[in-house]
N, C-alpha and C. Protein backbone atom coordinates (compact mmCIF):
# COMPACT_ATOMS: atom_id res chain seq x y z
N UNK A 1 -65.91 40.98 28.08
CA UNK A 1 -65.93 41.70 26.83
C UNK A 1 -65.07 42.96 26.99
N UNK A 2 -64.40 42.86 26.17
CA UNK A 2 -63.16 44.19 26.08
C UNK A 2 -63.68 45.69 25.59
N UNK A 3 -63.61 46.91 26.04
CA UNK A 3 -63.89 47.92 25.28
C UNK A 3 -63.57 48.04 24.07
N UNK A 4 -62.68 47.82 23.24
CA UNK A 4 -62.34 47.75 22.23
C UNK A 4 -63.59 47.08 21.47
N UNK A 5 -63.97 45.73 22.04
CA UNK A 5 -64.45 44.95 20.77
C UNK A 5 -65.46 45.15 20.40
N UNK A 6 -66.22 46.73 21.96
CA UNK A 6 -67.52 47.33 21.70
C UNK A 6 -67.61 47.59 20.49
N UNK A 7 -66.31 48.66 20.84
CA UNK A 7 -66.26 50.02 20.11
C UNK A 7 -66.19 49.62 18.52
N UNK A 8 -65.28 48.38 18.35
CA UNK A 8 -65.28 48.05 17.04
C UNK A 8 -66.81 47.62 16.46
N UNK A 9 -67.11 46.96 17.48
CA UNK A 9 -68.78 46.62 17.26
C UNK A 9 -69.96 47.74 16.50
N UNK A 10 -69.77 48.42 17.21
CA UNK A 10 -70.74 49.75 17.59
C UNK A 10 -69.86 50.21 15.81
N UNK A 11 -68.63 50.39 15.59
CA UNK A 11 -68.14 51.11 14.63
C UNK A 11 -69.01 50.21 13.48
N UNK A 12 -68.58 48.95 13.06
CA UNK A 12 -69.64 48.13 11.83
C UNK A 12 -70.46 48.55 12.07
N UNK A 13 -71.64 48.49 13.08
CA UNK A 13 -73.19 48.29 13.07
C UNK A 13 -73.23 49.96 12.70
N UNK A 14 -72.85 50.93 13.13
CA UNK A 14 -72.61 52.65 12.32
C UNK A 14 -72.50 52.56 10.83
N UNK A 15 -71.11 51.74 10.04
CA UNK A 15 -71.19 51.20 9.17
C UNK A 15 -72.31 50.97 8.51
N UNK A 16 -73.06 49.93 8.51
CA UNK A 16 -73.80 49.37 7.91
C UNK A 16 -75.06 50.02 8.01
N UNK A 17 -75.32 50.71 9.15
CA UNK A 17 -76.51 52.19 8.88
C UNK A 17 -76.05 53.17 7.96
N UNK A 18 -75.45 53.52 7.93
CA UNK A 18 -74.66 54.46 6.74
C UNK A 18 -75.13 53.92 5.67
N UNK A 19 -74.63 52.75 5.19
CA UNK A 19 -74.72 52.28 3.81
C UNK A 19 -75.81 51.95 3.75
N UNK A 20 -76.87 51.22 4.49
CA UNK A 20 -78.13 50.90 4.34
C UNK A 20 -79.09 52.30 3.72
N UNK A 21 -79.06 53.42 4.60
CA UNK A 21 -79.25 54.88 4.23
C UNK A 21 -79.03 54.69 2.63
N UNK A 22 -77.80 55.10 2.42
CA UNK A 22 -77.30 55.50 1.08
C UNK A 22 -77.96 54.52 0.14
N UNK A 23 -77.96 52.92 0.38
CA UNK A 23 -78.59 52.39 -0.84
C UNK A 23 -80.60 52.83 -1.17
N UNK A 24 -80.91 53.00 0.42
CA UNK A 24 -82.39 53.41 0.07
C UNK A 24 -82.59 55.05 -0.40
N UNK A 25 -81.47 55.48 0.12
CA UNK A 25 -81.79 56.57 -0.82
C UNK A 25 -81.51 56.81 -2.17
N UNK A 26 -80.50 56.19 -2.78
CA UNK A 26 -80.03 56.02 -4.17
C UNK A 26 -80.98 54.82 -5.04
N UNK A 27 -81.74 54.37 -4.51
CA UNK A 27 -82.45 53.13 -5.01
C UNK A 27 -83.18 53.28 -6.27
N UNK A 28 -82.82 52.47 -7.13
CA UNK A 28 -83.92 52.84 -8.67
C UNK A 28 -85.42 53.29 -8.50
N UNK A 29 -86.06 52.23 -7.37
CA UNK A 29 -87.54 52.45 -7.03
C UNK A 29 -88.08 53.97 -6.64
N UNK A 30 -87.32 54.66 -5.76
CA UNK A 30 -87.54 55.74 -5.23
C UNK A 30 -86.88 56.56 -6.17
N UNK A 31 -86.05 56.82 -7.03
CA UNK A 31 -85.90 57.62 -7.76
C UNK A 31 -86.79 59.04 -8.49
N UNK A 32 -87.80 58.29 -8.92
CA UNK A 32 -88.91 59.36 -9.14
C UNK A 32 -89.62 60.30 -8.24
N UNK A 33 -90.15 59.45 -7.22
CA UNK A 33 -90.84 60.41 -5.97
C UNK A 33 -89.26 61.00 -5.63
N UNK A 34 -88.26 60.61 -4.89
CA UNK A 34 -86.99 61.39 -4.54
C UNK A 34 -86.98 63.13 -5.54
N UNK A 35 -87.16 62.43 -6.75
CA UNK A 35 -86.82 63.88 -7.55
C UNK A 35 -88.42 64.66 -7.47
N UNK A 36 -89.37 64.84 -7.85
CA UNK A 36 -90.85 65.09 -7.68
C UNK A 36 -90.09 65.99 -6.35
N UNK A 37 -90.27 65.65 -5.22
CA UNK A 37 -89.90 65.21 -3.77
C UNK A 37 -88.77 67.02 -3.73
N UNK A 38 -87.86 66.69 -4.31
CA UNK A 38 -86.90 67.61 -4.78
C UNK A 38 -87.48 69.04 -5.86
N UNK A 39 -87.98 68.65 -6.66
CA UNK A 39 -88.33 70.13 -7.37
C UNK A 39 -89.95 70.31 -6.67
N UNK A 40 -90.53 70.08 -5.82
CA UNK A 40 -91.41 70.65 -5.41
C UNK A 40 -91.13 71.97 -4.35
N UNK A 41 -89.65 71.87 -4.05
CA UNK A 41 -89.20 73.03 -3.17
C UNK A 41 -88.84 74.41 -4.09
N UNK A 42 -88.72 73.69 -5.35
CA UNK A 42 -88.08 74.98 -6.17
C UNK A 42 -89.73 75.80 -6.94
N UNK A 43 -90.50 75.05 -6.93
CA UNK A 43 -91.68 75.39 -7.87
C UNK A 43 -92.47 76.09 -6.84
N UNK A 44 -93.21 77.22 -7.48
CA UNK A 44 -93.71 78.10 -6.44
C UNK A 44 -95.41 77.17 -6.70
N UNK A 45 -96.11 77.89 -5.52
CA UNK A 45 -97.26 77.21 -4.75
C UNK A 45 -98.28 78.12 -4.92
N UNK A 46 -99.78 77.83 -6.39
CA UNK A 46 -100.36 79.00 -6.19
C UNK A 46 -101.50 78.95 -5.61
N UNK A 47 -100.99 78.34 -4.44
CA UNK A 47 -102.74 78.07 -3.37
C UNK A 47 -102.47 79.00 -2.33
């Protein structure tokens, strides 16, 4: 096995974690909790 065909290896399988990420985070399902999720940092806390 050639270094190269690691490296190309290793480069897709990086790839495809990337994009896997991005679709679960952009996903219709999670959309709501994501945002909730998001303005709970801006809204103050009166406990």
């Amino acid at each position: 096995m050639d270094i190269n065909l690691i490296r190309g290896l290793v480069t897709v399988a990086a790839l495809a974690a990337f994009l896997g990420i991005v679709w679960w985070a952009y996903s219709p399902a999670r959309k709501k909790r994501l945002e909730d999720a998001g303005r709970s940092v801006l809204e103050e806390n009166d406990q």
